[in-house]
PDB file of N, CA and C in Angstrom:
ATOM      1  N   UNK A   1     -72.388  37.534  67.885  1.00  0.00           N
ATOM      2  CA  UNK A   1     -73.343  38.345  67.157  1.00  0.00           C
ATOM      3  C   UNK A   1     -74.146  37.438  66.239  1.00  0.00           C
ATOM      4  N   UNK A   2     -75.441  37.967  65.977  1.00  0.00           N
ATOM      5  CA  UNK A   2     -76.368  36.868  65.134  1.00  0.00           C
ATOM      6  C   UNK A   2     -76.531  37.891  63.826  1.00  0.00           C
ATOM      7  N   UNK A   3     -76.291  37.318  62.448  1.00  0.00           N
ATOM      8  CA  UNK A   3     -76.172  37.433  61.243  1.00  0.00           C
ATOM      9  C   UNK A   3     -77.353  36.807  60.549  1.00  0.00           C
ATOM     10  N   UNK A   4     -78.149  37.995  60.237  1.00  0.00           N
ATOM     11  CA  UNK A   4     -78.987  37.389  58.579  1.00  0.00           C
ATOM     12  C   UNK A   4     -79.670  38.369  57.929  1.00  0.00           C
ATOM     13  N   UNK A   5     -79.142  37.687  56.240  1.00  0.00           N
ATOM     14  CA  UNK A   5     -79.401  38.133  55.098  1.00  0.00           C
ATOM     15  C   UNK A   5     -80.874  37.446  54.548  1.00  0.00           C
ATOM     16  N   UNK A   6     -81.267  38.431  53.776  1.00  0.00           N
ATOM     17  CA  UNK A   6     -82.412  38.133  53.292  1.00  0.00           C
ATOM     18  C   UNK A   6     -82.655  39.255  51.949  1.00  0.00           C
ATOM     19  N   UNK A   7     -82.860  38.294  50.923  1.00  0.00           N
ATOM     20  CA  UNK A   7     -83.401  39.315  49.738  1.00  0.00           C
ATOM     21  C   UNK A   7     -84.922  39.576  49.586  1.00  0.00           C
ATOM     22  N   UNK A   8     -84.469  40.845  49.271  1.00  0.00           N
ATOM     23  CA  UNK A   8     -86.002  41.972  49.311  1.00  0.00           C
ATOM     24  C   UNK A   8     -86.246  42.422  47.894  1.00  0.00           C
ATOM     25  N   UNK A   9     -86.921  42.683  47.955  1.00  0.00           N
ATOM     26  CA  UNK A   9     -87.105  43.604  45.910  1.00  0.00           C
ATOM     27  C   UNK A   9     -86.268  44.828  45.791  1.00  0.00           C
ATOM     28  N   UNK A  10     -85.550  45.329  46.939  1.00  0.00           N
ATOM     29  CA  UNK A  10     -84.968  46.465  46.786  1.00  0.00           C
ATOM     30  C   UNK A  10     -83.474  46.202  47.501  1.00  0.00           C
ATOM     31  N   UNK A  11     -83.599  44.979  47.681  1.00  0.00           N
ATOM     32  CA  UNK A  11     -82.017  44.161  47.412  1.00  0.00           C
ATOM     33  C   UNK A  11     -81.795  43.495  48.525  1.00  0.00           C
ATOM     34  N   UNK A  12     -80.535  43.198  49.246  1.00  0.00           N
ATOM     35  CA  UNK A  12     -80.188  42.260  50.472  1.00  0.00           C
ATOM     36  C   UNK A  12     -79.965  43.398  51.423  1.00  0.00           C
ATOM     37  N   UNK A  13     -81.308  42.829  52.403  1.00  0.00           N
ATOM     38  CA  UNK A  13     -81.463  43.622  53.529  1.00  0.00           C
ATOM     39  C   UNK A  13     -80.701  42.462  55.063  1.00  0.00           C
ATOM     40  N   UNK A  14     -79.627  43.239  55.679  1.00  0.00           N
ATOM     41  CA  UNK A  14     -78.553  42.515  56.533  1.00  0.00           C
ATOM     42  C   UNK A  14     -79.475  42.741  57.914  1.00  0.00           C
ATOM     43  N   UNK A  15     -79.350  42.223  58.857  1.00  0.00           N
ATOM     44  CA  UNK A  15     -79.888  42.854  60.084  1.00  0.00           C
ATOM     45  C   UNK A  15     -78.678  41.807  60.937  1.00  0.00           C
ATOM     46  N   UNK A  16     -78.043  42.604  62.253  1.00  0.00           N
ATOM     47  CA  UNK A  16     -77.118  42.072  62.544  1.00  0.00           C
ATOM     48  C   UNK A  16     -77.395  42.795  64.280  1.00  0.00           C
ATOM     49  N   UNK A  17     -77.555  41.788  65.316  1.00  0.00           N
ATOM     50  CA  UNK A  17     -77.461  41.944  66.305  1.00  0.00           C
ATOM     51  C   UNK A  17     -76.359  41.547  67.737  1.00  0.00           C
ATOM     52  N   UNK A  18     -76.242  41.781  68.637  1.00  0.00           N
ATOM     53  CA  UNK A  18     -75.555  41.090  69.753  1.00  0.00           C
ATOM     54  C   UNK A  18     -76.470  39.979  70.208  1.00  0.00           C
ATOM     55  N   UNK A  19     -75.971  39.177  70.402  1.00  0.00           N
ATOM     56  CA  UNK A  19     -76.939  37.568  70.875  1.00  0.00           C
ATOM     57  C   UNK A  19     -77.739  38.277  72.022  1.00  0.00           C
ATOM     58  N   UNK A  20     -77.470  38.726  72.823  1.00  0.00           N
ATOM     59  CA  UNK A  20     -77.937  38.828  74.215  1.00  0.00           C
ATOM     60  C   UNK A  20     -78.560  40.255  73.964  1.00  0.00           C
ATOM     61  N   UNK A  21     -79.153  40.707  73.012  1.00  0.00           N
ATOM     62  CA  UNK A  21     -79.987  41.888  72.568  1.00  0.00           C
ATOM     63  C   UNK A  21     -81.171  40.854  72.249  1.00  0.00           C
ATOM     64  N   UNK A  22     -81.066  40.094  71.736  1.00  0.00           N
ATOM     65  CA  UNK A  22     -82.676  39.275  70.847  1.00  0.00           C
ATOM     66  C   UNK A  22     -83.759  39.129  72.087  1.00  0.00           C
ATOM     67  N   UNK A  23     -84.426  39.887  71.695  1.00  0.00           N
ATOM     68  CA  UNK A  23     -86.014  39.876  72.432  1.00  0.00           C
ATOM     69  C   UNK A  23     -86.380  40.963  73.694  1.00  0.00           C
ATOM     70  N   UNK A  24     -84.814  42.031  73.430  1.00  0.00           N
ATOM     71  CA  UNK A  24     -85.261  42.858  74.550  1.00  0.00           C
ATOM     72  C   UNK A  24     -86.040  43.977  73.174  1.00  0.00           C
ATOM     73  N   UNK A  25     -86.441  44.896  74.264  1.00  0.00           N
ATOM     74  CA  UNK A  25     -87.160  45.844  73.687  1.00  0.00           C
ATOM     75  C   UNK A  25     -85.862  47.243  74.509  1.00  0.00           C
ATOM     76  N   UNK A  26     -85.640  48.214  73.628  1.00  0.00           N
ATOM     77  CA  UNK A  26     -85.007  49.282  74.580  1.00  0.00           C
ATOM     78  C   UNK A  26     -85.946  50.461  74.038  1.00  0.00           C
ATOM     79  N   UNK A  27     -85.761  51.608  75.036  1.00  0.00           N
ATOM     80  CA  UNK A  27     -86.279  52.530  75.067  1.00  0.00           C
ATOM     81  C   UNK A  27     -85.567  53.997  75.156  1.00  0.00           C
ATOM     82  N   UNK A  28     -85.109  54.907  74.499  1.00  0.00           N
ATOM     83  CA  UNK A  28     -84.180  56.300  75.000  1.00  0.00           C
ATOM     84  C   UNK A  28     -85.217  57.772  74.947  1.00  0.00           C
ATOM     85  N   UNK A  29     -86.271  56.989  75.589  1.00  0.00           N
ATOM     86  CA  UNK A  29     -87.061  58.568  75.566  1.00  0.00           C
ATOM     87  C   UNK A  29     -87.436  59.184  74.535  1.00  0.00           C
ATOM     88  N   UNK A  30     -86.700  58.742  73.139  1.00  0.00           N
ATOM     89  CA  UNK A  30     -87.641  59.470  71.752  1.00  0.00           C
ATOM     90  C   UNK A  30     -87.812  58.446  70.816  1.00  0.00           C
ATOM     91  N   UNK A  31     -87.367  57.051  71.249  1.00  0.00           N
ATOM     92  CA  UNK A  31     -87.063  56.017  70.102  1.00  0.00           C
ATOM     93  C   UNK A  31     -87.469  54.757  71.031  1.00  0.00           C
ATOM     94  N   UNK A  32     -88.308  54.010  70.646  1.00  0.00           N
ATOM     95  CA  UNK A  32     -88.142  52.439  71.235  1.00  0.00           C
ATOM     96  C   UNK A  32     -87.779  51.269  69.940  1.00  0.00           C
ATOM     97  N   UNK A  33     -86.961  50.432  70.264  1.00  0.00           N
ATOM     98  CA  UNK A  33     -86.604  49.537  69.575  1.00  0.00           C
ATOM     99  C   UNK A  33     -86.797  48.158  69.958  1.00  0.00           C
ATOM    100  N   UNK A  34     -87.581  47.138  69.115  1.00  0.00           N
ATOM    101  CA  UNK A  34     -87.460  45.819  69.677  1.00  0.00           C
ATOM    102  C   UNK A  34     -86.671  44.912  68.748  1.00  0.00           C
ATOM    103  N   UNK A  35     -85.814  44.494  69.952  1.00  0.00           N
ATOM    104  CA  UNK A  35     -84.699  43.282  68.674  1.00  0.00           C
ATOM    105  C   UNK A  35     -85.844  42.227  68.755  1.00  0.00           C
ATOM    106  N   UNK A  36     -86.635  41.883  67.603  1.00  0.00           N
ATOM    107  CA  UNK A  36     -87.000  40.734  67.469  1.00  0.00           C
ATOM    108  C   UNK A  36     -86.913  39.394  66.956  1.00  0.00           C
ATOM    109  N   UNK A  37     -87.177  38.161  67.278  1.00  0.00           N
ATOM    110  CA  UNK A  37     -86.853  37.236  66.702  1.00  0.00           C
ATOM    111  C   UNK A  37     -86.816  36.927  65.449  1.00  0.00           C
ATOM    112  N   UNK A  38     -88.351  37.499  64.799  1.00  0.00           N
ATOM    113  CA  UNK A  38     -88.565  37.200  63.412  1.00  0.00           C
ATOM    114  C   UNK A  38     -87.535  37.883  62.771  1.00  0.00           C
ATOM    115  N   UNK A  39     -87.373  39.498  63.183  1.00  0.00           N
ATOM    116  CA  UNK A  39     -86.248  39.782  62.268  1.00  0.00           C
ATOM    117  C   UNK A  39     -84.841  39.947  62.357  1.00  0.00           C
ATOM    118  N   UNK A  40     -84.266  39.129  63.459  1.00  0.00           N
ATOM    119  CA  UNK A  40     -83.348  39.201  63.815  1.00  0.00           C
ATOM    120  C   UNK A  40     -82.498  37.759  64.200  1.00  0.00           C
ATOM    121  N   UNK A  41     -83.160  37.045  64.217  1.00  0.00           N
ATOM    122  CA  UNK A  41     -82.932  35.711  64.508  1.00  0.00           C
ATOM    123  C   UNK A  41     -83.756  34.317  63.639  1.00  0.00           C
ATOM    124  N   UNK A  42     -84.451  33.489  64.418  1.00  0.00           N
ATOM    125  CA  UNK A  42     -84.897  32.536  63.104  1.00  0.00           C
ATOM    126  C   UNK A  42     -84.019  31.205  62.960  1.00  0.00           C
ATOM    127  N   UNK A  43     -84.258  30.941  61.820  1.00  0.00           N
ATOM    128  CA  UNK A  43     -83.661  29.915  61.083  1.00  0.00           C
ATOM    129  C   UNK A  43     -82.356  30.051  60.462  1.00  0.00           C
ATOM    130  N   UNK A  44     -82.826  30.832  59.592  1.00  0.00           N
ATOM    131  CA  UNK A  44     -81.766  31.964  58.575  1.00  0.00           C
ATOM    132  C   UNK A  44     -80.325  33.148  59.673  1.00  0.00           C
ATOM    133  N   UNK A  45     -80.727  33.091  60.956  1.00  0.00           N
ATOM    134  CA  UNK A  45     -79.420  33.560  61.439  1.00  0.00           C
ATOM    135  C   UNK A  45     -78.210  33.191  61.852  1.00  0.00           C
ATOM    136  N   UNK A  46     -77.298  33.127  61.446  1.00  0.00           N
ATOM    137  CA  UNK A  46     -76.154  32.838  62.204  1.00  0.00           C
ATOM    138  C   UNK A  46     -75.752  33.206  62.881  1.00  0.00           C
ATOM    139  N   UNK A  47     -74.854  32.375  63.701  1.00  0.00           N
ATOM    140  CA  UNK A  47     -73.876  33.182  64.614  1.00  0.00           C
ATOM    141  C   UNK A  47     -72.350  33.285  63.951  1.00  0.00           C
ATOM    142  N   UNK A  48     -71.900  34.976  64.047  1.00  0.00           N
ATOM    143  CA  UNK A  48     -70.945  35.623  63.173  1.00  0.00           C
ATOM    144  C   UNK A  48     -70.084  36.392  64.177  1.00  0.00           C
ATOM    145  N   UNK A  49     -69.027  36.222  63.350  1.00  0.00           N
ATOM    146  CA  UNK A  49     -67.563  36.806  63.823  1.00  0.00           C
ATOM    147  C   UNK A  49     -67.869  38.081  63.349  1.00  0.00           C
ATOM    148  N   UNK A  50     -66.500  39.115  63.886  1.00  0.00           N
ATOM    149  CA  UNK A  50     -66.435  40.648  63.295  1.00  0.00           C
ATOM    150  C   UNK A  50     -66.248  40.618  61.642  1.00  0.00           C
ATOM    151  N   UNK A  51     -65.621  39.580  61.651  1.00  0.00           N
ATOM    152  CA  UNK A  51     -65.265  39.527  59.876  1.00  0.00           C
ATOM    153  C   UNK A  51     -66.474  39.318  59.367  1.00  0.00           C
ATOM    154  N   UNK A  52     -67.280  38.022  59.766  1.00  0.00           N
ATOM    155  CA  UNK A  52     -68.694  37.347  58.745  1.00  0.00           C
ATOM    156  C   UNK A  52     -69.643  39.349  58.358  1.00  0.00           C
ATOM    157  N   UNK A  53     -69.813  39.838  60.154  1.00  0.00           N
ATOM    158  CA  UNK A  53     -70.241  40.808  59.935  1.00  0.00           C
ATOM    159  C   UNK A  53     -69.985  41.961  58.780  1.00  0.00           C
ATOM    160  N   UNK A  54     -68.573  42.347  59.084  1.00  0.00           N
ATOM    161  CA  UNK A  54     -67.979  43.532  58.163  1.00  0.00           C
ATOM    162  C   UNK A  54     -68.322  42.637  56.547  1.00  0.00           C
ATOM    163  N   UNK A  55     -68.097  41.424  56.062  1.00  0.00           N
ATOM    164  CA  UNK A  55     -68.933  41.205  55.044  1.00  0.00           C
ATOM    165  C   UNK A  55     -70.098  41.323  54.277  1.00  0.00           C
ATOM    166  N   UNK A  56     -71.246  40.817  55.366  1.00  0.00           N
ATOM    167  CA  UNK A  56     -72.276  40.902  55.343  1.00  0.00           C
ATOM    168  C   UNK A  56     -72.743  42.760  55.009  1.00  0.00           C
ATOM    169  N   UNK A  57     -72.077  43.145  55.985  1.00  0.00           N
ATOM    170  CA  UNK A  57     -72.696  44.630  55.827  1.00  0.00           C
ATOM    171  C   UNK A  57     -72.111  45.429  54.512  1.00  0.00           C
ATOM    172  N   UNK A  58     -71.192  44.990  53.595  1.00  0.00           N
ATOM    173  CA  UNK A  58     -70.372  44.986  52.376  1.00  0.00           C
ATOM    174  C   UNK A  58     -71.613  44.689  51.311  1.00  0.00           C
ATOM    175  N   UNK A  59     -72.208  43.619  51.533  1.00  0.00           N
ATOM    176  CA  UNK A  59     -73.151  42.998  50.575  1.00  0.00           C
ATOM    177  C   UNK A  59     -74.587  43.365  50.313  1.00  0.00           C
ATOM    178  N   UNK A  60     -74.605  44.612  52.196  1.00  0.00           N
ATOM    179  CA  UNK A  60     -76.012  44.910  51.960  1.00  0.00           C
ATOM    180  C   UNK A  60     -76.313  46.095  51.186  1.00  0.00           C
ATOM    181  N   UNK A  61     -77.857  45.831  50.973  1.00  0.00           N
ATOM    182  CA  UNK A  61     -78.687  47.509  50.576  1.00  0.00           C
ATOM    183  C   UNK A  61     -78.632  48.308  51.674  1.00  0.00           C
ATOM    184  N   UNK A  62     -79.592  47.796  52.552  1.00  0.00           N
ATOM    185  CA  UNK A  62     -80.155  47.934  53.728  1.00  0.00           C
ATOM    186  C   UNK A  62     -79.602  47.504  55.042  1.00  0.00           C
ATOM    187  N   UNK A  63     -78.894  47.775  55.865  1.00  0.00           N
ATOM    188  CA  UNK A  63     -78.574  46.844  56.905  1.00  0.00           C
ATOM    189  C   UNK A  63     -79.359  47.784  58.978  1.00  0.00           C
ATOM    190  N   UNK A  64     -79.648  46.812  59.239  1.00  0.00           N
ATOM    191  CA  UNK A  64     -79.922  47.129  60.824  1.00  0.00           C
ATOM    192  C   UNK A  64     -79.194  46.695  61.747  1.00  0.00           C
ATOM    193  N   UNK A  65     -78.501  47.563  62.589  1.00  0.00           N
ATOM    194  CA  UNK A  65     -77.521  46.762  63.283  1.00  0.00           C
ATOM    195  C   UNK A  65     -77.813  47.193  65.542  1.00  0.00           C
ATOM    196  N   UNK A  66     -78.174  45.978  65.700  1.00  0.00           N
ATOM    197  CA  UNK A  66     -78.331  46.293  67.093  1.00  0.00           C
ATOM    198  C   UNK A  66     -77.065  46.109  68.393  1.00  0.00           C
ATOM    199  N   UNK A  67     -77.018  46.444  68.879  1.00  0.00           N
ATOM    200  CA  UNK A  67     -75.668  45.965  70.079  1.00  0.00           C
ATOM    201  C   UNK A  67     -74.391  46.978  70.132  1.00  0.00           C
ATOM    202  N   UNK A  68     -74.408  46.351  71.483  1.00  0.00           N
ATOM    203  CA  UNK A  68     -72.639  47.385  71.580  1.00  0.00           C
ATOM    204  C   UNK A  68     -71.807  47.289  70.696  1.00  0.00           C
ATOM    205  N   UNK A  69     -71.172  45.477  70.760  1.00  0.00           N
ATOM    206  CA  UNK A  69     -70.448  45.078  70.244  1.00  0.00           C
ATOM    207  C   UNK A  69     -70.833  45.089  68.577  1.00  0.00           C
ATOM    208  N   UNK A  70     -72.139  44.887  67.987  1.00  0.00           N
ATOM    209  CA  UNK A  70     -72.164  44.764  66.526  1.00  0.00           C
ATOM    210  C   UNK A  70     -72.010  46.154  65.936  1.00  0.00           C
ATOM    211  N   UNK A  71     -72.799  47.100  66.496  1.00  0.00           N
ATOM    212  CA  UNK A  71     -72.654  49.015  66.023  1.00  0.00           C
ATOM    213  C   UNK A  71     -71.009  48.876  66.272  1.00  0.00           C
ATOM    214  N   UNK A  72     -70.347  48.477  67.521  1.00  0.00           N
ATOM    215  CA  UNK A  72     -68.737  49.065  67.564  1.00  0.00           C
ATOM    216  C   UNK A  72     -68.189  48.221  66.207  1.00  0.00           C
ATOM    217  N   UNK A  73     -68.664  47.317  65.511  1.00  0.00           N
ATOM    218  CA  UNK A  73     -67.953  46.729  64.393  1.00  0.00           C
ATOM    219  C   UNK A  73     -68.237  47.630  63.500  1.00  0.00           C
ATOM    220  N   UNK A  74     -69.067  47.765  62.921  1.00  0.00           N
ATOM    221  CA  UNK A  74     -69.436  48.630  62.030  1.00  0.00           C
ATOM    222  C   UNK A  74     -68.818  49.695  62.196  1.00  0.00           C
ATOM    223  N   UNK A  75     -68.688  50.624  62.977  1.00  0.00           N
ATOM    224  CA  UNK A  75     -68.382  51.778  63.075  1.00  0.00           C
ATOM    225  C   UNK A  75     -66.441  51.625  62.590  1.00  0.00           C
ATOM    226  N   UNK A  76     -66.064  51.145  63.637  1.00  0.00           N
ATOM    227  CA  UNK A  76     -64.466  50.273  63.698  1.00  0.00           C
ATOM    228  C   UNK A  76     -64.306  50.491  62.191  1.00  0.00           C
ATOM    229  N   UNK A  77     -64.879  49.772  61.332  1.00  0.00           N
ATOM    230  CA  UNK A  77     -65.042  49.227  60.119  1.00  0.00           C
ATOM    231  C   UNK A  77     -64.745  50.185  58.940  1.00  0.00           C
ATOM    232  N   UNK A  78     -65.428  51.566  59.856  1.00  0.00           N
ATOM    233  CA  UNK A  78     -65.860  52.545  58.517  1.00  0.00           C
ATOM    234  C   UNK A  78     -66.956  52.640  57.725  1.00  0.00           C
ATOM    235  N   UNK A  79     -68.088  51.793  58.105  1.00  0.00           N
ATOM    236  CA  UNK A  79     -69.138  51.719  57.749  1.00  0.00           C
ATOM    237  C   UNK A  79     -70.813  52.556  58.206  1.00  0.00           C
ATOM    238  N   UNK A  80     -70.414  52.791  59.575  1.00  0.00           N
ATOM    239  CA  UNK A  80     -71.250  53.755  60.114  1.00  0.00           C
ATOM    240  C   UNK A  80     -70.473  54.794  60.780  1.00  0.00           C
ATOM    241  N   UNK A  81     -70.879  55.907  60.637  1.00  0.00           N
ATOM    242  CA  UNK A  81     -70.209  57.218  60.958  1.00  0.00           C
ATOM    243  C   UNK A  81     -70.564  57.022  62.587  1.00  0.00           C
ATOM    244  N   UNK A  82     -70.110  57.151  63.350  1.00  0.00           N
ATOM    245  CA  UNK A  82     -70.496  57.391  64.833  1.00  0.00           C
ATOM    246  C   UNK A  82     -71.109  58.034  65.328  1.00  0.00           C
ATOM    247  N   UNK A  83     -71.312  59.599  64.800  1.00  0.00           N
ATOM    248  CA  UNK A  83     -72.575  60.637  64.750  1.00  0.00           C
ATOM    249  C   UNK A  83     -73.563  60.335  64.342  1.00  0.00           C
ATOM    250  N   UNK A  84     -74.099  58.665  63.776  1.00  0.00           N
ATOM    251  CA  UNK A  84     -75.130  58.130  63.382  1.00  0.00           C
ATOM    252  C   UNK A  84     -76.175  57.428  64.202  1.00  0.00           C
ATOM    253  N   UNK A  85     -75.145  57.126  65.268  1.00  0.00           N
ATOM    254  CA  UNK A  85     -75.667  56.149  66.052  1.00  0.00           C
ATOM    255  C   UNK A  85     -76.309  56.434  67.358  1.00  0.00           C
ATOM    256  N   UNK A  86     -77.598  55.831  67.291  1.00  0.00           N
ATOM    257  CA  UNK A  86     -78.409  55.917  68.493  1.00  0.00           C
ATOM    258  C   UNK A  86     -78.160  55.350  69.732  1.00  0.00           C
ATOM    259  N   UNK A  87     -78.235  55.975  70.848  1.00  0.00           N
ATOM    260  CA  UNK A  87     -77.741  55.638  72.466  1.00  0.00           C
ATOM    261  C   UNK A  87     -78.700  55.456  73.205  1.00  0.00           C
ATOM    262  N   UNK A  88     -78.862  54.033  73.498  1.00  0.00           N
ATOM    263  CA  UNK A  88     -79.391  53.486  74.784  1.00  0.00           C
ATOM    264  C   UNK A  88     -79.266  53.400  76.067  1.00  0.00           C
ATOM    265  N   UNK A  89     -79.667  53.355  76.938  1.00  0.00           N
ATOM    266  CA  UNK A  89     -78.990  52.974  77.838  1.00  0.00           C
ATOM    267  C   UNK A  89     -78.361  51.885  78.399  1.00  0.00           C
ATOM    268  N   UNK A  90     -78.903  50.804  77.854  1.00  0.00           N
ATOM    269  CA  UNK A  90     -77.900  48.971  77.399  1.00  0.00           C
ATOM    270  C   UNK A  90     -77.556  48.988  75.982  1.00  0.00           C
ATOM    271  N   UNK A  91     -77.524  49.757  75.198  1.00  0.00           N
ATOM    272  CA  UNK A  91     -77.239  48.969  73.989  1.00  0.00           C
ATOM    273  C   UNK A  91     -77.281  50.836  72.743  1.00  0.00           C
ATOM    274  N   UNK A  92     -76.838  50.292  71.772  1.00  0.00           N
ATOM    275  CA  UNK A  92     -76.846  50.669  70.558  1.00  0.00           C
ATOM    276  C   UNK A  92     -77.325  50.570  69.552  1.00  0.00           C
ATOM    277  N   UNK A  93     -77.940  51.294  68.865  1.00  0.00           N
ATOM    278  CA  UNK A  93     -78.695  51.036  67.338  1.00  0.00           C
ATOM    279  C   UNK A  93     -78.068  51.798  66.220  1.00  0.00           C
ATOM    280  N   UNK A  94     -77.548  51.337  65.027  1.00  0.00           N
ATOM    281  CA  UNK A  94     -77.605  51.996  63.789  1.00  0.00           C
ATOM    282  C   UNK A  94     -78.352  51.571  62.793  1.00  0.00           C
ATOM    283  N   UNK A  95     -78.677  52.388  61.674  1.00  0.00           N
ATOM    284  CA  UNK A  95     -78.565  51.945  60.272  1.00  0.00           C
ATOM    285  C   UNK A  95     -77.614  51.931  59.258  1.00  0.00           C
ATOM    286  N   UNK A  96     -77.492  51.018  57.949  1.00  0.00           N
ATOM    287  CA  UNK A  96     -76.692  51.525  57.146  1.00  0.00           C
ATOM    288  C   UNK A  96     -77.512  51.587  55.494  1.00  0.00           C
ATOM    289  N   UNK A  97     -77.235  52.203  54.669  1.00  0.00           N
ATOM    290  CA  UNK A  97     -77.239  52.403  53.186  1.00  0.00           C
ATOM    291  C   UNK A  97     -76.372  52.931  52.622  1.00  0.00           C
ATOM    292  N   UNK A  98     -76.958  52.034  51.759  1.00  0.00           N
ATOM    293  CA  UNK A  98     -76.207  51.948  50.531  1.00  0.00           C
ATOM    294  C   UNK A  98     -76.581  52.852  49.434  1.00  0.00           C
ATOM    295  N   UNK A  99     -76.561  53.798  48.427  1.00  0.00           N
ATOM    296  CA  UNK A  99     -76.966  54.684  47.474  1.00  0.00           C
ATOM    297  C   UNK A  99     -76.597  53.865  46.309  1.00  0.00           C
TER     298      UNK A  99
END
C-alpha cells in the first residue's frame, strides 16, 4: 500500500492507496474515481504496512483511502464502518473524518 501525509490548513490530510490502484480510474455507474499520482503517490509516498497505515489514519483529519486491501485495513481496524464504503467493480473506496 502507498502512504502519504500532507498538512493542509484544516489539518493532516492521509490519502492511502493499494500500489496497483495508482493511475487507474474506476467507475460504479454513480461515482468515478481516479487514483492519481499527484495525490496519491509522488515523492512524499511511501510504501506502508497495515500498521504504518492504521497509524497514519490515527493522525489524520481527513483521510482517502483507495483499494481492497487498504479500505479492508481500515475497516478491520475500526476506523471505517463498512456501510461506508463504496463498491467497485476492481476495487474499493472510502473516506474517513475526524470531528
Amino acid at each position: 500500500m502507498l502512504l502519504r501525509e500532507r498538512e493542509t490548513p484544516e489539518g493532516l490530510l492521509v490519502s492511502v492507496c493499494d500500489a496497483d490502484c495508482l493511475g487507474e480510474t474506476y467507475d460504479n455507474g454513480q461515482v468515478r474515481i481516479t487514483v492519481s499520482e499527484e495525490f496519491y503517490g509522488g515523492e512524499e509516498a511511501v510504501e506502508a504496512s497495515p500498521e504504518d497505515v492504521i497509524a497514519g489514519l490515527h493522525r489524520a483529519q481527513v483521510a482517502n483511502i483507495v483499494g481492497t486491501e487498504a479500505v479492508g485495513v481500515a475497516v478491520e481496524a475500526g476506523l471505517v464502518d463498512e456501510e461506508t464504503v463504496l463498491e467497485f467493480d476492481e476495487t474499493r473506496h472510502a473516506q474517513l473524518l475526524w470531528l
